[in-house]
C-alpha atoms as a PDB file:
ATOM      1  CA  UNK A   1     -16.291 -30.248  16.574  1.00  0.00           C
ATOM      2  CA  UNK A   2     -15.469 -32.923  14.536  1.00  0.00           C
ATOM      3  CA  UNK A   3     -17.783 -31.385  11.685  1.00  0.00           C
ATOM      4  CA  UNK A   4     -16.009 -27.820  11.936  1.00  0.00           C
ATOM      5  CA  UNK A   5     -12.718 -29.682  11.385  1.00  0.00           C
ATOM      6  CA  UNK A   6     -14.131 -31.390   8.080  1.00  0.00           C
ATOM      7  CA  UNK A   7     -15.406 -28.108   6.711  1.00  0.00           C
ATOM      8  CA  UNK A   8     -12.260 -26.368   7.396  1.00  0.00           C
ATOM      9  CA  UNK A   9     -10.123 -29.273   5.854  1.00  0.00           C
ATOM     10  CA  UNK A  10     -12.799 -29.203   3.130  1.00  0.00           C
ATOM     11  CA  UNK A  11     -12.113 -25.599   2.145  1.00  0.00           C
ATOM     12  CA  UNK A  12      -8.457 -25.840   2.083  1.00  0.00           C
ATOM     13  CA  UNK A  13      -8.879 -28.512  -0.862  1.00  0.00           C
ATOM     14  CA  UNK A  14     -10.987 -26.151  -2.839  1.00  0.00           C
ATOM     15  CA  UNK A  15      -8.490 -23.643  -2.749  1.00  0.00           C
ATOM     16  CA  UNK A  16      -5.872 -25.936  -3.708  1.00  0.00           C
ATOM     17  CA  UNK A  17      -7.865 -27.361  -6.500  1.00  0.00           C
ATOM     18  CA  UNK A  18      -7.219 -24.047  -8.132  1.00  0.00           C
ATOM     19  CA  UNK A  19      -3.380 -25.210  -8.486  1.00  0.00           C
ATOM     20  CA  UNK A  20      -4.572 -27.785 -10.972  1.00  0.00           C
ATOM     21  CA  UNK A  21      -6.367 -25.937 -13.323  1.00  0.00           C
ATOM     22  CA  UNK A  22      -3.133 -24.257 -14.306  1.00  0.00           C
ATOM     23  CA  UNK A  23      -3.986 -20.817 -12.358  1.00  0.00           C
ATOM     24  CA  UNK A  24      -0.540 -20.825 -10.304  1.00  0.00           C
ATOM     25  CA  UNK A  25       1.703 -21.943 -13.321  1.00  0.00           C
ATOM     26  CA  UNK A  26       4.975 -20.134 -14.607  1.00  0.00           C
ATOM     27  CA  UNK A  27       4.115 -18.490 -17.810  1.00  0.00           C
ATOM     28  CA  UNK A  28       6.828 -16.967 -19.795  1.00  0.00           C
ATOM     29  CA  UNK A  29       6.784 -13.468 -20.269  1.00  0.00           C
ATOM     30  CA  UNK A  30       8.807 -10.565 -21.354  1.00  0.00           C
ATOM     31  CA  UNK A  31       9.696  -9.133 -17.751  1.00  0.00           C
ATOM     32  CA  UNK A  32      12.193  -5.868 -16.795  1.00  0.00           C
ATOM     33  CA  UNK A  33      13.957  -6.078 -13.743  1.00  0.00           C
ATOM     34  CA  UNK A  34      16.302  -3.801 -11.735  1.00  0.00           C
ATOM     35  CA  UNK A  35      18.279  -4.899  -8.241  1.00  0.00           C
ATOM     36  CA  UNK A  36      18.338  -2.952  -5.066  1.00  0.00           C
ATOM     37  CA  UNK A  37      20.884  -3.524  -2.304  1.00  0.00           C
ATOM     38  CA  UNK A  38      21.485  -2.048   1.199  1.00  0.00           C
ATOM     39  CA  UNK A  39      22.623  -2.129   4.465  1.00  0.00           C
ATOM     40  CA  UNK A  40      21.733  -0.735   8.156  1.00  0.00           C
ATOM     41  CA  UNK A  41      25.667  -1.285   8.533  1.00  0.00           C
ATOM     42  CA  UNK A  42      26.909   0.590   5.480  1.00  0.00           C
ATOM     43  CA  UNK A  43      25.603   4.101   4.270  1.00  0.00           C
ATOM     44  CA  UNK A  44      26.424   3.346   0.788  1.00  0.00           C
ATOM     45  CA  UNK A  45      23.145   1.155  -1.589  1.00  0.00           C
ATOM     46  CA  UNK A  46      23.861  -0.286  -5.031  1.00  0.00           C
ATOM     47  CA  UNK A  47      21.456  -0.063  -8.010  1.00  0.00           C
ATOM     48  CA  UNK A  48      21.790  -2.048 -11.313  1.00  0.00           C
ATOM     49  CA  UNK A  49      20.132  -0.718 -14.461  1.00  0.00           C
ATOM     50  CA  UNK A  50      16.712  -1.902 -15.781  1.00  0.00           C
ATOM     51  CA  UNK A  51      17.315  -4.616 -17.603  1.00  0.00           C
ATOM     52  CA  UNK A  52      15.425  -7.505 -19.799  1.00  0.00           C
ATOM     53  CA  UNK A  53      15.222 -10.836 -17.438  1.00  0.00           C
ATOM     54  CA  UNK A  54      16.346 -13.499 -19.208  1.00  0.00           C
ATOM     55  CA  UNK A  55      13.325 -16.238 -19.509  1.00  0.00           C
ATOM     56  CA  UNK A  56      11.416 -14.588 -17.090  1.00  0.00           C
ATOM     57  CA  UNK A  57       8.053 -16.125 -15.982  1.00  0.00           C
ATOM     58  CA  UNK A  58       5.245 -14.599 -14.391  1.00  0.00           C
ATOM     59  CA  UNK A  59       2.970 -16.210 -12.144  1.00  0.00           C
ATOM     60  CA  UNK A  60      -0.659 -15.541 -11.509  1.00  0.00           C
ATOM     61  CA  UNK A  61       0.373 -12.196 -14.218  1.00  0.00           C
ATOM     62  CA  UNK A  62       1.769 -10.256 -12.032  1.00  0.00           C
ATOM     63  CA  UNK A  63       4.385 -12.304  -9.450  1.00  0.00           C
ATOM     64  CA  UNK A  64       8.071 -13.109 -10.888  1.00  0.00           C
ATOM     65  CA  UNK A  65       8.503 -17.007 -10.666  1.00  0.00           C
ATOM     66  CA  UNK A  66      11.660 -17.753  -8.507  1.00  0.00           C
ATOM     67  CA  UNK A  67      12.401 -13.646  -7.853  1.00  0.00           C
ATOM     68  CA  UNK A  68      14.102 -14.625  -4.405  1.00  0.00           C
ATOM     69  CA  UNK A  69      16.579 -16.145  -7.343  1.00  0.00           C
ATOM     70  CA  UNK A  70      17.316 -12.631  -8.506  1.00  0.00           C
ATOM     71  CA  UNK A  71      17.534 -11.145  -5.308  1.00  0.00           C
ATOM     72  CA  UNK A  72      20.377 -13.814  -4.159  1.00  0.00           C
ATOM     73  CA  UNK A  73      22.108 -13.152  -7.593  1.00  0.00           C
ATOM     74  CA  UNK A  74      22.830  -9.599  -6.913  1.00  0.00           C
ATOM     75  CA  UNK A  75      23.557 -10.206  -3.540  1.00  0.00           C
ATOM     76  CA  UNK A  76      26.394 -12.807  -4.365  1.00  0.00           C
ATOM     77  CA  UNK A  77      27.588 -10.491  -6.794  1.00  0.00           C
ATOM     78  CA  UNK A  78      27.734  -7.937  -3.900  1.00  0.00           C
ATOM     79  CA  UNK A  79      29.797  -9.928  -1.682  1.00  0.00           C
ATOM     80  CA  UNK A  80      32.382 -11.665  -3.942  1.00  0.00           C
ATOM     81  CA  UNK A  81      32.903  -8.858  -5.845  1.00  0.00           C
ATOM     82  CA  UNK A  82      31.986  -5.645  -3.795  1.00  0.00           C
ATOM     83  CA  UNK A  83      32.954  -7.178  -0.747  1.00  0.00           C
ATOM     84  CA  UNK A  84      29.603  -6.600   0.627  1.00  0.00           C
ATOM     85  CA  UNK A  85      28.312  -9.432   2.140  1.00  0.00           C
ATOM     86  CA  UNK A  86      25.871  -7.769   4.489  1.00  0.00           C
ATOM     87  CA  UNK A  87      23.259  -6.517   2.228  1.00  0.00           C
ATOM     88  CA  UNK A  88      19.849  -6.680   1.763  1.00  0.00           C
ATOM     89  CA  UNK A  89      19.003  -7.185  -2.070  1.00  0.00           C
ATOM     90  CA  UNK A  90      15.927  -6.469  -3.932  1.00  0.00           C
ATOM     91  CA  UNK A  91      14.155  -6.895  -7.207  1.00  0.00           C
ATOM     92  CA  UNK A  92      11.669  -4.911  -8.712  1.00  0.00           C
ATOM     93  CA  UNK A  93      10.171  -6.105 -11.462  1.00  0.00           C
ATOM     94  CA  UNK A  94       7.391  -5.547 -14.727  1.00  0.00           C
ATOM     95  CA  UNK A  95       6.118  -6.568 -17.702  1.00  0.00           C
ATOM     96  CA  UNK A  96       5.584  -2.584 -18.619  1.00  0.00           C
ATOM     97  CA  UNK A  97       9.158  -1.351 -18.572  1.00  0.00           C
ATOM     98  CA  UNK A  98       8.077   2.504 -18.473  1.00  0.00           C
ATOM     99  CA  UNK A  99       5.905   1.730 -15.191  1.00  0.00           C
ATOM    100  CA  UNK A 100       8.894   0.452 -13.891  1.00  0.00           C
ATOM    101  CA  UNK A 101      11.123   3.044 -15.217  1.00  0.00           C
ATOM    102  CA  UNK A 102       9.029   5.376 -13.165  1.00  0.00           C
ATOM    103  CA  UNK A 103       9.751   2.851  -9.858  1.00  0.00           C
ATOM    104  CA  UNK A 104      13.280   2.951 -10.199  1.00  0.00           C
ATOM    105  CA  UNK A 105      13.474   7.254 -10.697  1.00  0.00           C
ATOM    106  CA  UNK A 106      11.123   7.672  -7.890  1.00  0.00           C
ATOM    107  CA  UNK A 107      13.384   4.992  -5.869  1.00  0.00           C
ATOM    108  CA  UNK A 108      16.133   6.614  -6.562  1.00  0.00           C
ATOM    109  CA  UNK A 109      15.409  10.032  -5.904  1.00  0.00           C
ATOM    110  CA  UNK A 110      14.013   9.255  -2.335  1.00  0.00           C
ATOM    111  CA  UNK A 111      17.640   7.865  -1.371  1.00  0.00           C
ATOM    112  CA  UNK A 112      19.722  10.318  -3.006  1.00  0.00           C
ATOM    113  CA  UNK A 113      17.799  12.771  -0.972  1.00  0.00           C
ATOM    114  CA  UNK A 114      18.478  10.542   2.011  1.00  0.00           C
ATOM    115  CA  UNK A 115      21.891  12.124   1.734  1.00  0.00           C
ATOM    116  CA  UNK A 116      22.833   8.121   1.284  1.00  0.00           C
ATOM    117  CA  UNK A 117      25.863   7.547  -1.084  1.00  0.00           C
ATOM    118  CA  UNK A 118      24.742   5.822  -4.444  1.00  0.00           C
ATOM    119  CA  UNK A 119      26.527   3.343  -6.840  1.00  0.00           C
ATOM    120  CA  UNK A 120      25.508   1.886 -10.034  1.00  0.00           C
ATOM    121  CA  UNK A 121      26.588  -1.424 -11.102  1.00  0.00           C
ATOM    122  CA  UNK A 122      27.104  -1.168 -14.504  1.00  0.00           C
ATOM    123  CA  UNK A 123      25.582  -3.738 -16.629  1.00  0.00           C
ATOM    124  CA  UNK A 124      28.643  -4.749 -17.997  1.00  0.00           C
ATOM    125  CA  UNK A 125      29.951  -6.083 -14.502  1.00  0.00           C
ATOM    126  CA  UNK A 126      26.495  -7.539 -13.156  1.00  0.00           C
ATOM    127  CA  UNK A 127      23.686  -8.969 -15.489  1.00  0.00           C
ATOM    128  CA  UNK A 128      20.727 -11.353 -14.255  1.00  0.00           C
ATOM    129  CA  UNK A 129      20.724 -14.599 -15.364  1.00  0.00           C
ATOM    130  CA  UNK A 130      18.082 -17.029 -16.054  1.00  0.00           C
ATOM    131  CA  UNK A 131      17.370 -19.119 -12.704  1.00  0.00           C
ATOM    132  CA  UNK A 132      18.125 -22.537 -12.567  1.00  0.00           C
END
């Protein structure tokens, strides 16, 4: 028993070990991002427009370092100034902005044929920021 237990502890160290080499580090990149927001209360969702994020960082190449960041960004925006406060918000995110271009048209479509209302947030009134 005692043996099993060592083995398993064991492996768990290995697997952190990768953490040191630098393979889980933030690395700047150029990342697009757009927000998402709904609600099972409300049968209107809010989009923003794709948009460069500001000192972006990916992790690993392909996870966005502190995303829940983004996600609570839009969804303060929502409730101070949409008086929203009971959505769920989103981020989608890539380095290749016409993959995600493709995301956000396919997205989009499948809720406007949902028969859900739709409303943009212009970029003028919401832009991500860099996390702190």
């Amino acid at each position: 028993m005692a043996f099993l237990v060592l083995v398993l502890c064991t492996s768990a160290t290995l697997k952190k070990g990768d953490k040191k080499k630098g393979k889980w580090d933030p690395v700047a990149a150029e990342v697009y991002g757009f927000g998402f927001a709904s609600s099972f209360l409300d049968t209107l969702a809010f989009y923003t427009d794709i948009q460069l994020l500001d000192s972006a960082k990916l992790v690993n190449d392909k996870y966005l370092d502190l995303r829940y960041q983004y996600s609570y960004q839009l969804k303060d925006y929502l409730a101070e100034y949409q008086n929203k406060p009971d959505y769920v918000c989103m981020i989608f995110f890539s380095p290749d902005k016409k993959k995600l271009q493709k995301q956000y048209d396919k997205l989009l479509a499948k809720y406007r044929k949902s028969g859900l209302g739709m409303h943009a947030i212009a970029a003028s009134d919401f832009k991500f920021k860099q996390p702190e």
